[in-house]
PDB file of N, CA and C in Angstrom:
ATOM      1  N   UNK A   1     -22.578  -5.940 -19.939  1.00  0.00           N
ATOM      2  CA  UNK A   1     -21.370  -5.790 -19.152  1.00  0.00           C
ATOM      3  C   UNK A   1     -21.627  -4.799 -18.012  1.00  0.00           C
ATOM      4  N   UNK A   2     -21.261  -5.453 -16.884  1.00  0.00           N
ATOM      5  CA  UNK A   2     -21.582  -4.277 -15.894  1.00  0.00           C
ATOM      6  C   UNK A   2     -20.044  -3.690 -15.174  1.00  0.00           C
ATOM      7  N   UNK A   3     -20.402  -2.285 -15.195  1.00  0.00           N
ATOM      8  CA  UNK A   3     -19.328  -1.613 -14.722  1.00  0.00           C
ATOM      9  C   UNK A   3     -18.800  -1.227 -13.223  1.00  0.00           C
ATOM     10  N   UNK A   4     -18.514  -0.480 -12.787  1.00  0.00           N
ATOM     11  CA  UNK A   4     -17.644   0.194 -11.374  1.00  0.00           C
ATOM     12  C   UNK A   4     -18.351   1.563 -11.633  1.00  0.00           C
ATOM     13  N   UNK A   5     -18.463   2.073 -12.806  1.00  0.00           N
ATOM     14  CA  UNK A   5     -17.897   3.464 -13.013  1.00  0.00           C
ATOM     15  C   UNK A   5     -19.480   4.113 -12.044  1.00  0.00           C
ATOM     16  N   UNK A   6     -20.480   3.703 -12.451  1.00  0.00           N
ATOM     17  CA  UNK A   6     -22.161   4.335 -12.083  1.00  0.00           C
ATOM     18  C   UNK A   6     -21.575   4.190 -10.279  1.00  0.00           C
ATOM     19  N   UNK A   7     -20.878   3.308  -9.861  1.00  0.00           N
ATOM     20  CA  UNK A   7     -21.146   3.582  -8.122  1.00  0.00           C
ATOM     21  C   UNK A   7     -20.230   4.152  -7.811  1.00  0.00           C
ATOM     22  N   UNK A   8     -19.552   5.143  -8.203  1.00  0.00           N
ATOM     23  CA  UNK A   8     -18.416   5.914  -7.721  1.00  0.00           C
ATOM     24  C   UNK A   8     -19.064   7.201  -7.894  1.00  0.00           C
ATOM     25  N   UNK A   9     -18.413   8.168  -7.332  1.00  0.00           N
ATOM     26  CA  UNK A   9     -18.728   9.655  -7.422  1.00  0.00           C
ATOM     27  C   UNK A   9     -17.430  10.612  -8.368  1.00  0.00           C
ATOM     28  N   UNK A  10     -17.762  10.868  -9.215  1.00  0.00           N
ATOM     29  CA  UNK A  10     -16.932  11.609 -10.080  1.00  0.00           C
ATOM     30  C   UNK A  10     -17.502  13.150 -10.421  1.00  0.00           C
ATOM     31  N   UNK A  11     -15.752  13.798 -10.785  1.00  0.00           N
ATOM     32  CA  UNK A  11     -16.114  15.019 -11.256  1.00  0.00           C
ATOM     33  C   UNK A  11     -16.946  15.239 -12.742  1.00  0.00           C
ATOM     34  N   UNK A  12     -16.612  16.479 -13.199  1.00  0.00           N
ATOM     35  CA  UNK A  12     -17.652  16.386 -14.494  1.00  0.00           C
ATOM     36  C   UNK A  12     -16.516  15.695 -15.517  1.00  0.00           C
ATOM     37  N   UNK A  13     -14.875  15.643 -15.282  1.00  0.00           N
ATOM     38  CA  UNK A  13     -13.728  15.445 -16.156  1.00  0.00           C
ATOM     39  C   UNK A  13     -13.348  13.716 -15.619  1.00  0.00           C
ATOM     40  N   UNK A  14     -14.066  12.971 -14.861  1.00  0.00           N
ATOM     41  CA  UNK A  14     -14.204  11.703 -14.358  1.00  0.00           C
ATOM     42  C   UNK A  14     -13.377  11.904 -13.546  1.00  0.00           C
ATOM     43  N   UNK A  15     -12.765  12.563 -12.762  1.00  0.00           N
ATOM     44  CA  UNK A  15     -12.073  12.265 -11.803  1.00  0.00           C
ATOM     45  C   UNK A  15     -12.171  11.827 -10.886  1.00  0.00           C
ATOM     46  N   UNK A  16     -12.003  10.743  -9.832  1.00  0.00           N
ATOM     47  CA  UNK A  16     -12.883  10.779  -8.425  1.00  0.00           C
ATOM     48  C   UNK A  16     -12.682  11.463  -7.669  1.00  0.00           C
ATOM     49  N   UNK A  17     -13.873  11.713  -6.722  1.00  0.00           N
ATOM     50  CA  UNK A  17     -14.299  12.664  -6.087  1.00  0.00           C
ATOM     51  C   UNK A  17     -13.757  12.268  -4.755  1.00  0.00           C
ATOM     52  N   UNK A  18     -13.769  11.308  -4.486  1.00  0.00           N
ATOM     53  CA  UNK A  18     -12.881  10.189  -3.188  1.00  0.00           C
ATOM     54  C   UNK A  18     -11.723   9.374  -3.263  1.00  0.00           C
ATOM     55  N   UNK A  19     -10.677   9.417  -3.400  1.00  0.00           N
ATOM     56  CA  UNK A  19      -9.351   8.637  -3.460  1.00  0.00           C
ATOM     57  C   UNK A  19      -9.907   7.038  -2.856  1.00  0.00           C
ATOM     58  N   UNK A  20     -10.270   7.219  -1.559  1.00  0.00           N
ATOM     59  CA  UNK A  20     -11.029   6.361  -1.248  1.00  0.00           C
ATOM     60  C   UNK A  20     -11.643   4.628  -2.318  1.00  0.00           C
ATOM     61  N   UNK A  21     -12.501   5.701  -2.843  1.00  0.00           N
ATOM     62  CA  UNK A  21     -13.358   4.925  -4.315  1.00  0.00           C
ATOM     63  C   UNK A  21     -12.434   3.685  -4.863  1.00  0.00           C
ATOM     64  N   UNK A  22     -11.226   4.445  -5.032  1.00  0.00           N
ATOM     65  CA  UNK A  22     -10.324   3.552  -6.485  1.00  0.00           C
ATOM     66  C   UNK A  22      -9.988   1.970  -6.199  1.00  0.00           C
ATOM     67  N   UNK A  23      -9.794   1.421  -7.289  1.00  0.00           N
ATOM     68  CA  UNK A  23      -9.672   0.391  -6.979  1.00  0.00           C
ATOM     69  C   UNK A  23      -9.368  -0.391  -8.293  1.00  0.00           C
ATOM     70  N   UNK A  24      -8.215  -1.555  -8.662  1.00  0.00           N
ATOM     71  CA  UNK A  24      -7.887  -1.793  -9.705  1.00  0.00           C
ATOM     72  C   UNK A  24      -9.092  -1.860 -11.003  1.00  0.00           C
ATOM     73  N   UNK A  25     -10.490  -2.889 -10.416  1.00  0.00           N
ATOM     74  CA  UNK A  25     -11.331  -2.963 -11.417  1.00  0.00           C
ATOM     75  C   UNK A  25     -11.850  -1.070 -11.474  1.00  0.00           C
ATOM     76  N   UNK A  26     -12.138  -0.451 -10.803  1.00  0.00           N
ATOM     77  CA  UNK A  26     -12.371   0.699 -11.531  1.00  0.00           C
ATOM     78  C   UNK A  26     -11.561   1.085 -12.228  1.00  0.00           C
ATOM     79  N   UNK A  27     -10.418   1.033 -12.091  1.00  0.00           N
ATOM     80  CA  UNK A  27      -8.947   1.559 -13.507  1.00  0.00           C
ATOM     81  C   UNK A  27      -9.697   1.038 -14.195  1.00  0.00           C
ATOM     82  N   UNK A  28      -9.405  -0.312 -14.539  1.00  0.00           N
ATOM     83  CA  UNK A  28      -9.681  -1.155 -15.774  1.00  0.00           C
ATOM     84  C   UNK A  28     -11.205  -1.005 -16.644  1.00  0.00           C
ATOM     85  N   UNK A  29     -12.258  -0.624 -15.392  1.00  0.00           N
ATOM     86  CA  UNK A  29     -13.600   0.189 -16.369  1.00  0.00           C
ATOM     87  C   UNK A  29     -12.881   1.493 -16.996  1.00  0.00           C
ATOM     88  N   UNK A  30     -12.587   2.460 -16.025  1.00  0.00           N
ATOM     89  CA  UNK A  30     -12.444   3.398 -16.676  1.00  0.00           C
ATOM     90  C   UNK A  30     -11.244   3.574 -18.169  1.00  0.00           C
ATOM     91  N   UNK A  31     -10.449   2.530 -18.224  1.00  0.00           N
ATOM     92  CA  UNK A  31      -9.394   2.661 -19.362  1.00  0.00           C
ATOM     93  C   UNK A  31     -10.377   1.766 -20.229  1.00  0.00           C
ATOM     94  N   UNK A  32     -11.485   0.875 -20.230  1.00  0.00           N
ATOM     95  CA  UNK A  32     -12.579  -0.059 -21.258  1.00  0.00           C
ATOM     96  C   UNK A  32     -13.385   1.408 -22.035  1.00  0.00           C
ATOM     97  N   UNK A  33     -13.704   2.656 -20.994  1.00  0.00           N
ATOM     98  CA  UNK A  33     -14.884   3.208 -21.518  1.00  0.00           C
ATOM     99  C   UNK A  33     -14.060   4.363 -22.729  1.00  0.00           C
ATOM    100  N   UNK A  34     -12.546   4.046 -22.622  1.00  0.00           N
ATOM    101  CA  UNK A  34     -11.527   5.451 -23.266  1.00  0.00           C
ATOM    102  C   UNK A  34     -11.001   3.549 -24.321  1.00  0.00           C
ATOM    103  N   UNK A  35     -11.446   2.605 -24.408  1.00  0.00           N
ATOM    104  CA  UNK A  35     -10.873   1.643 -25.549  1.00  0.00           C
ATOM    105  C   UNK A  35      -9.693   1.586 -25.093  1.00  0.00           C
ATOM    106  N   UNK A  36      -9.184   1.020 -23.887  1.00  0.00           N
ATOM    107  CA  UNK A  36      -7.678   0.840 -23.422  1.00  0.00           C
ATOM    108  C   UNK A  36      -7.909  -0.638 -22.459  1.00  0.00           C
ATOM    109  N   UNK A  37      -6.840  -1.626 -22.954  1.00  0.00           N
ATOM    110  CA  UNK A  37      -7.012  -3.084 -21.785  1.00  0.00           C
ATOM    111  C   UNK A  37      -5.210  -2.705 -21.384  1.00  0.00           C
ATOM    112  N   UNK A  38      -5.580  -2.514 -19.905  1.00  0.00           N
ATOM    113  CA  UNK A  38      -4.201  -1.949 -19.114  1.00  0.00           C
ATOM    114  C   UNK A  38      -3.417  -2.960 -19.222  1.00  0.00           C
ATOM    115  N   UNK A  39      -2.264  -2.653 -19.782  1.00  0.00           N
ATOM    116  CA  UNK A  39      -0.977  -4.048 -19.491  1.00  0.00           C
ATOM    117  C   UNK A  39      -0.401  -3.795 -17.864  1.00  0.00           C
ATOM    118  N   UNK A  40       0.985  -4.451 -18.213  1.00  0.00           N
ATOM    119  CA  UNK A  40       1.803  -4.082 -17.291  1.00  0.00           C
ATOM    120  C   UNK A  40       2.524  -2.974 -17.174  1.00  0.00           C
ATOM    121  N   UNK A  41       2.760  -2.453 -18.746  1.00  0.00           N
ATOM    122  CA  UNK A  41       2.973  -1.008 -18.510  1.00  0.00           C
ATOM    123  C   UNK A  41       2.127   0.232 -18.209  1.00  0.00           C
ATOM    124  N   UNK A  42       1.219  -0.115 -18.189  1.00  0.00           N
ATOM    125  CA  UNK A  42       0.103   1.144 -17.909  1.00  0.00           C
ATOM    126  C   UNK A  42       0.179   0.933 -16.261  1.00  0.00           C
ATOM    127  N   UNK A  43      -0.090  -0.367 -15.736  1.00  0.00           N
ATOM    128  CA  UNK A  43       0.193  -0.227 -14.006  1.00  0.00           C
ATOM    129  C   UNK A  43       1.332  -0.082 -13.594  1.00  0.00           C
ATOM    130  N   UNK A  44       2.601   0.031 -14.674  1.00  0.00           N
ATOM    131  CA  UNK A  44       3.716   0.414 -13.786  1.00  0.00           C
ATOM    132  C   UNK A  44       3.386   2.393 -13.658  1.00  0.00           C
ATOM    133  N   UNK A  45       3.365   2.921 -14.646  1.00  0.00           N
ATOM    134  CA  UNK A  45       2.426   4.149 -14.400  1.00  0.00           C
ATOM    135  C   UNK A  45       1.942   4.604 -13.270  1.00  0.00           C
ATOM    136  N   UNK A  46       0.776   3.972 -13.692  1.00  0.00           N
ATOM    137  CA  UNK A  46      -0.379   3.706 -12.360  1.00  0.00           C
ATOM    138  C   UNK A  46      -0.166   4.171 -11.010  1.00  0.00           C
ATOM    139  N   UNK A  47       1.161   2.692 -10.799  1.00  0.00           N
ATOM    140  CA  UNK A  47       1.096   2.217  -9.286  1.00  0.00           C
ATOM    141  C   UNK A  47       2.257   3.373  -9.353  1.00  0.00           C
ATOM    142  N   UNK A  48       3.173   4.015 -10.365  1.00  0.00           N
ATOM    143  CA  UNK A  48       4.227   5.180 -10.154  1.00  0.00           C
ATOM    144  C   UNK A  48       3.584   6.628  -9.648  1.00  0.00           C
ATOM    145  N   UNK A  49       2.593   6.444 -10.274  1.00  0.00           N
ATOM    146  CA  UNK A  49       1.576   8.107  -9.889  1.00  0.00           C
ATOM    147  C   UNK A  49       1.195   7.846  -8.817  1.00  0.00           C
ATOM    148  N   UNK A  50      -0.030   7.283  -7.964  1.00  0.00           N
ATOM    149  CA  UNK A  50      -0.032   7.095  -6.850  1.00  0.00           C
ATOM    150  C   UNK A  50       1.079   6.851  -5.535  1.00  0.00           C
ATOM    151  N   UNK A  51       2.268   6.211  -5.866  1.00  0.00           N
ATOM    152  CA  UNK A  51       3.159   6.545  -4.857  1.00  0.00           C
ATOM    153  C   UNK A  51       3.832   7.887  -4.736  1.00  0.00           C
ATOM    154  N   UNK A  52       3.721   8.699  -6.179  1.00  0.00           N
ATOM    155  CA  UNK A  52       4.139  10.048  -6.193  1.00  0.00           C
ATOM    156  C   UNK A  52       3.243  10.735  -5.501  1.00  0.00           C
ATOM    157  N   UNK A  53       2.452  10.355  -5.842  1.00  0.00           N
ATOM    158  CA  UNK A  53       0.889  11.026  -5.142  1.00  0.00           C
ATOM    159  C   UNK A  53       1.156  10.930  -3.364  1.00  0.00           C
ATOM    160  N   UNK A  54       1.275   9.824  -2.843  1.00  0.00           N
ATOM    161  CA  UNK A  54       1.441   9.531  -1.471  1.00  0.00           C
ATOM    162  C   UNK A  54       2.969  10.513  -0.940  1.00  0.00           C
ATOM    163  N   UNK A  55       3.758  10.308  -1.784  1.00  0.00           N
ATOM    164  CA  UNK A  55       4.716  10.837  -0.836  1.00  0.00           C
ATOM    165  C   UNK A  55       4.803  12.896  -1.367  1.00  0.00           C
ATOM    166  N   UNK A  56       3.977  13.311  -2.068  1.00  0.00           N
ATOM    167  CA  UNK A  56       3.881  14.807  -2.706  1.00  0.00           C
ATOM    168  C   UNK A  56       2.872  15.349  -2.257  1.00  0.00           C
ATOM    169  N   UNK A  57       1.823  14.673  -2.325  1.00  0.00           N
ATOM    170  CA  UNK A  57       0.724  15.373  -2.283  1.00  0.00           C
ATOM    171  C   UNK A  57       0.117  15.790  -3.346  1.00  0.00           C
ATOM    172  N   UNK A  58       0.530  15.465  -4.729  1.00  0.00           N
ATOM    173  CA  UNK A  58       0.099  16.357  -5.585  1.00  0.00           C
ATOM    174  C   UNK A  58       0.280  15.706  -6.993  1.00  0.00           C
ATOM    175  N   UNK A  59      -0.531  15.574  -7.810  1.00  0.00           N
ATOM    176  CA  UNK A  59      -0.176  14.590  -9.179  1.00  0.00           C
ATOM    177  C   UNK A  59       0.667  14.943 -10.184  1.00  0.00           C
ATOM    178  N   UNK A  60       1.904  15.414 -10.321  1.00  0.00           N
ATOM    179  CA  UNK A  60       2.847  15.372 -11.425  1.00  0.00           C
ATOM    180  C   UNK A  60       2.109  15.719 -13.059  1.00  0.00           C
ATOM    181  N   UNK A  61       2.644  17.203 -13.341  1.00  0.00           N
ATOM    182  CA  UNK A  61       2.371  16.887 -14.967  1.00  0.00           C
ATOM    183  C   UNK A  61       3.131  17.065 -15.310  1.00  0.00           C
ATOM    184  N   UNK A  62       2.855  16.753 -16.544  1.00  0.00           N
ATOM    185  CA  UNK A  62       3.783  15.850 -17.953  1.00  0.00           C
ATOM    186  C   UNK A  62       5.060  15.840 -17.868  1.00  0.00           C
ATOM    187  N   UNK A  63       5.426  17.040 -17.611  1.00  0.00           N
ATOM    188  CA  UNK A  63       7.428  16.698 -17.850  1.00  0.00           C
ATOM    189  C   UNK A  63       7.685  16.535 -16.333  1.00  0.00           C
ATOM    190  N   UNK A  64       7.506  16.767 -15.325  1.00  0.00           N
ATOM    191  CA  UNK A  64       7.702  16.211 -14.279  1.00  0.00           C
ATOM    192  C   UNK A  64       7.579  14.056 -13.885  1.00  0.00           C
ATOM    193  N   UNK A  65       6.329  14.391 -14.904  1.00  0.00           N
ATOM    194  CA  UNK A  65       5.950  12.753 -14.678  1.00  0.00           C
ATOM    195  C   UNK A  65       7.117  11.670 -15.379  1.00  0.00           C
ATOM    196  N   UNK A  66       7.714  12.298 -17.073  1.00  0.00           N
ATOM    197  CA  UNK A  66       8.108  11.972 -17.979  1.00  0.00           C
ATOM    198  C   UNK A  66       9.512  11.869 -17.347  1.00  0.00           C
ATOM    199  N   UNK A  67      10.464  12.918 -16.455  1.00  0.00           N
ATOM    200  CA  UNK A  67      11.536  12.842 -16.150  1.00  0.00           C
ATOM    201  C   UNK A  67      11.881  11.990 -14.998  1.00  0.00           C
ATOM    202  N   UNK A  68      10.570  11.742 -14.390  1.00  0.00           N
ATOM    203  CA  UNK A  68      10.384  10.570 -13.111  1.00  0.00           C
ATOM    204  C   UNK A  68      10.380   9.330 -13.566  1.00  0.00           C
ATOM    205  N   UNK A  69       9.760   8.789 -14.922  1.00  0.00           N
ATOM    206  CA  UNK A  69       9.439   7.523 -15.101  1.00  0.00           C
ATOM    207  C   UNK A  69      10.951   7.195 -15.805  1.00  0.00           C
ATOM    208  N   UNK A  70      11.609   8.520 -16.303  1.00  0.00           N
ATOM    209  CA  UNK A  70      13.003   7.455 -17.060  1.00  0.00           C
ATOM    210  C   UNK A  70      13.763   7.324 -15.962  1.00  0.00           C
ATOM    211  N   UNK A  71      14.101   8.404 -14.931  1.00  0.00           N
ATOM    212  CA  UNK A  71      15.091   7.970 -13.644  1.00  0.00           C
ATOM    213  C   UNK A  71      14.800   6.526 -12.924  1.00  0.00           C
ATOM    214  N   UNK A  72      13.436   6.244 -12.785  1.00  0.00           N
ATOM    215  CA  UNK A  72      13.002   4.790 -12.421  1.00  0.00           C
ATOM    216  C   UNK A  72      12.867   4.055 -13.330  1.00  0.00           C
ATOM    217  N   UNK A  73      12.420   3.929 -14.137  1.00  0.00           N
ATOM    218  CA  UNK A  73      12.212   3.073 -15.391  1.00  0.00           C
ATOM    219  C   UNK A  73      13.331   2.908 -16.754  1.00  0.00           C
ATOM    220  N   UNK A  74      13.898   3.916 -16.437  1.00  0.00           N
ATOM    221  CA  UNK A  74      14.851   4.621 -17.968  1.00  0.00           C
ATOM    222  C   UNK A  74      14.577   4.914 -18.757  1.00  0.00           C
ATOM    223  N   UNK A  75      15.205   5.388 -19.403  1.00  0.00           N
ATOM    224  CA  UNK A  75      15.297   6.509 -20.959  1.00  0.00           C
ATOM    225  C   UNK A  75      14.112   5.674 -22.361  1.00  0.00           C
ATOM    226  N   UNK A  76      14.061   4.661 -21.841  1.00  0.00           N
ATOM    227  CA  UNK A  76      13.308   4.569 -23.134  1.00  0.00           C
ATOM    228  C   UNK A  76      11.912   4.320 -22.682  1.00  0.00           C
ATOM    229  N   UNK A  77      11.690   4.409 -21.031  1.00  0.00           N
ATOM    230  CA  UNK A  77      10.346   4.773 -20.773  1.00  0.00           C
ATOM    231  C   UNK A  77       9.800   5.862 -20.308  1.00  0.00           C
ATOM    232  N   UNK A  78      10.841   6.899 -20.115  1.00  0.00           N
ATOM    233  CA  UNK A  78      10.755   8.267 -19.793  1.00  0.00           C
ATOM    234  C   UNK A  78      10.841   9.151 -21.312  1.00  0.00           C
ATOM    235  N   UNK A  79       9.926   9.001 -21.747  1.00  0.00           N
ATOM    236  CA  UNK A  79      10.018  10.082 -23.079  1.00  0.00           C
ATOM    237  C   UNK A  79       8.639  10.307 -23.046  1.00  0.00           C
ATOM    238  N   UNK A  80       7.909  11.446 -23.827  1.00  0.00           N
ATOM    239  CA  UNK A  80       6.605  11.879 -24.245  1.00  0.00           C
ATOM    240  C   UNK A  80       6.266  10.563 -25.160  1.00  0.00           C
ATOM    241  N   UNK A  81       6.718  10.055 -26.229  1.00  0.00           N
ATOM    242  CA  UNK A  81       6.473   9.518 -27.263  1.00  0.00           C
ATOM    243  C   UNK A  81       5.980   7.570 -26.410  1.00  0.00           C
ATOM    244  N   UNK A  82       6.596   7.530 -25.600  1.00  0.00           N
ATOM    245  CA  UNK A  82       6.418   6.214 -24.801  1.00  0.00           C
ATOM    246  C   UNK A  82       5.325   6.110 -23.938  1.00  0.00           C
ATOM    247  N   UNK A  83       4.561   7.133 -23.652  1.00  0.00           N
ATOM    248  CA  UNK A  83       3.487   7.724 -22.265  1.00  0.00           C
ATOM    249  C   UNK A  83       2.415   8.020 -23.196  1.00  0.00           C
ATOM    250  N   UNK A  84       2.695   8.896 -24.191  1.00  0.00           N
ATOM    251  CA  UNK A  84       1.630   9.043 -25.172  1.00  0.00           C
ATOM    252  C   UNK A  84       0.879   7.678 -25.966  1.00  0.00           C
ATOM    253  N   UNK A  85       1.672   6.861 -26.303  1.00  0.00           N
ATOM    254  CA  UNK A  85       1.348   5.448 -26.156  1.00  0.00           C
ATOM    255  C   UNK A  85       0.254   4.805 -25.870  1.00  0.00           C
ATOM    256  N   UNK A  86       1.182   4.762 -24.424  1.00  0.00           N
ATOM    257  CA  UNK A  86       0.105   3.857 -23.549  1.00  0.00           C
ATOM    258  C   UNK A  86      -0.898   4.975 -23.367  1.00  0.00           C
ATOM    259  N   UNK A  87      -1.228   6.586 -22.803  1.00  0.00           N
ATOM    260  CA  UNK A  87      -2.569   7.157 -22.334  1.00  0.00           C
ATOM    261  C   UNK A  87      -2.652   7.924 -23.481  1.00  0.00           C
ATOM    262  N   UNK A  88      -3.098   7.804 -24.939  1.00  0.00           N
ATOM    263  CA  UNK A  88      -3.277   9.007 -25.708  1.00  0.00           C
ATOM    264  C   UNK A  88      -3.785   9.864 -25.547  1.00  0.00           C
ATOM    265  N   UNK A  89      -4.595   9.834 -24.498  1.00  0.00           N
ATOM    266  CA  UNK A  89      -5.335  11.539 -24.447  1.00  0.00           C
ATOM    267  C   UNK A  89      -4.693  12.356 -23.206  1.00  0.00           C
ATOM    268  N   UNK A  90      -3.152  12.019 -23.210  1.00  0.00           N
ATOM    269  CA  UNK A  90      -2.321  12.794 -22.225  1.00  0.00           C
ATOM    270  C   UNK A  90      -1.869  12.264 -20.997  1.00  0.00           C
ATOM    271  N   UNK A  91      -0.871  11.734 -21.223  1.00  0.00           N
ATOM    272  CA  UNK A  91      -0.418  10.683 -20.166  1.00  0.00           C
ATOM    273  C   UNK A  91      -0.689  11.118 -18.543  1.00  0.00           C
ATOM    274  N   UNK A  92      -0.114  12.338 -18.497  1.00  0.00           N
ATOM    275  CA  UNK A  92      -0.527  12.799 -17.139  1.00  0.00           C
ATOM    276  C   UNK A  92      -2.076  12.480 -16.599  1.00  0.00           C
ATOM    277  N   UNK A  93      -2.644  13.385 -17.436  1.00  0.00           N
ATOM    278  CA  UNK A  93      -4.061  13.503 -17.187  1.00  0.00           C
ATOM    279  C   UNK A  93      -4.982  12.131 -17.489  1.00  0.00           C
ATOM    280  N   UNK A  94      -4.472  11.348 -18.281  1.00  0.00           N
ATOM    281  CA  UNK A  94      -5.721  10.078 -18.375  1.00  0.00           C
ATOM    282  C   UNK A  94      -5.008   8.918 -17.147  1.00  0.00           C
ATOM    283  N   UNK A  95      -3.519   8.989 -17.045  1.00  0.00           N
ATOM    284  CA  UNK A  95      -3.296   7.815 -16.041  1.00  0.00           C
ATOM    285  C   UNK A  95      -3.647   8.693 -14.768  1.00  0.00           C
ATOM    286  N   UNK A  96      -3.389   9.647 -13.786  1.00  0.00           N
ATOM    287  CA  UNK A  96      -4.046  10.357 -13.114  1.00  0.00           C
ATOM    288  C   UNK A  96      -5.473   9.590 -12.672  1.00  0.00           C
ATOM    289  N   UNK A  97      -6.435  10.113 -13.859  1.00  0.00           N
ATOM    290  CA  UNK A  97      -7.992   9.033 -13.659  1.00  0.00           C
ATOM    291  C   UNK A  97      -7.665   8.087 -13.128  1.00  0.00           C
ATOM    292  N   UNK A  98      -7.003   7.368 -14.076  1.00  0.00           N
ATOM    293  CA  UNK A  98      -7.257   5.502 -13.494  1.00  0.00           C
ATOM    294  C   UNK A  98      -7.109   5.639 -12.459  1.00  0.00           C
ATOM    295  N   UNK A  99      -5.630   6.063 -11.869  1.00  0.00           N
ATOM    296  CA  UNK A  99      -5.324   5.725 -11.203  1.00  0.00           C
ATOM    297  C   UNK A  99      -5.918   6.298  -9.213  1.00  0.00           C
ATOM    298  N   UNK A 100      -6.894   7.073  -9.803  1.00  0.00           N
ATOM    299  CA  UNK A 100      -7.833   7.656  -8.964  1.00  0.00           C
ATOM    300  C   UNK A 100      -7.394   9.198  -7.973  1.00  0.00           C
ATOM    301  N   UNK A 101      -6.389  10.038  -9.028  1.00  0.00           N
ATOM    302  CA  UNK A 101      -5.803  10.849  -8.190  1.00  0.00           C
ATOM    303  C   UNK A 101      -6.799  12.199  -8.705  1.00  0.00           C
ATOM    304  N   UNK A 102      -6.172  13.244  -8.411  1.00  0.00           N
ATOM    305  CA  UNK A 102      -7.037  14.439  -8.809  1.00  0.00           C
ATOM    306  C   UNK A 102      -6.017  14.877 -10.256  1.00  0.00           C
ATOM    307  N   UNK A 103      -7.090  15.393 -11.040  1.00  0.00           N
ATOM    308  CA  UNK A 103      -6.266  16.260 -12.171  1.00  0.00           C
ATOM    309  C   UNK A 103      -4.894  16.840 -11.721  1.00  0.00           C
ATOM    310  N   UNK A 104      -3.805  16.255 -12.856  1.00  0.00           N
ATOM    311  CA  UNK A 104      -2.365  17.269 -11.916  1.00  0.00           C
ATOM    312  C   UNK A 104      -2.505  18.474 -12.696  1.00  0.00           C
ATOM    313  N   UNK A 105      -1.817  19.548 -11.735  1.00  0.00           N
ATOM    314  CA  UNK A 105      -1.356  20.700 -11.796  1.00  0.00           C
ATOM    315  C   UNK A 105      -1.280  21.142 -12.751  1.00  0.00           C
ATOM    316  N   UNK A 106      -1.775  22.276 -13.742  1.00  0.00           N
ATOM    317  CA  UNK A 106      -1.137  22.714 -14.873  1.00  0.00           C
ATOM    318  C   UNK A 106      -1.934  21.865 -16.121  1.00  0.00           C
ATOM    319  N   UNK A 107      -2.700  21.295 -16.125  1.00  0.00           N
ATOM    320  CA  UNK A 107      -3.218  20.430 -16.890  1.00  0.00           C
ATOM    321  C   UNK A 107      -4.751  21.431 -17.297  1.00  0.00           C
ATOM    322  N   UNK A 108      -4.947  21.119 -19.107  1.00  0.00           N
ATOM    323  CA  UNK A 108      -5.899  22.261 -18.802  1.00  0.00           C
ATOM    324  C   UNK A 108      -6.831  20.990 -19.166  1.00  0.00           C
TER     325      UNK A 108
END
């Protein structure tokens, strides 16, 4: 199986190093190499962080992200327990990756 991930430039925490880089098949390597096949809810995420990203400047953590996705999405997709889900190793911080932004704020 050949990947995306070897021709991109990443940090030591995979982040990319170029916004540039991203691109749906790199999400989809990078959520294969963490055992994740992205639905539609992981790109509603996704494509939600990056427009936060575009109009902030800056990647949203966790309860910022969590109180954004129920005002757009609602209450039963704005909770920790619904995000944890879909990115178990920290919703902020693993959809962030995919989605090719920088580590958010506050994230250790």
């Amino acid at each position: 199986m050949t990947t995306l991930l070897g021709t991109v430039e990443t940090d030591h925490e995979g982040y990319l190093m170029s916004r540039s880089s991203w691109s749906r098949e790199l999400a989809i390597d990078m959520a294969a190499t963490d055992d994740i096949t992205l639905s539609d809810a992981h790109w509603e995420v996704i494509e939600f962080l990056q427009e936060y990203y575009d109009n902030y400047e800056i990647a949203p953590a966790i309860r910022i992200l969590t109180k954004q996705i129920g005002k757009r999405f609602g209450q039963e997709k704005g909770n920790s327990k619904y995000l944890y889900e879909l990115f178990p190793k920290g919703p902020a911080k693993q959809a962030c990756r995919y989605a090719g932004l920088p580590k958010p704020t506050g994230c250790v």
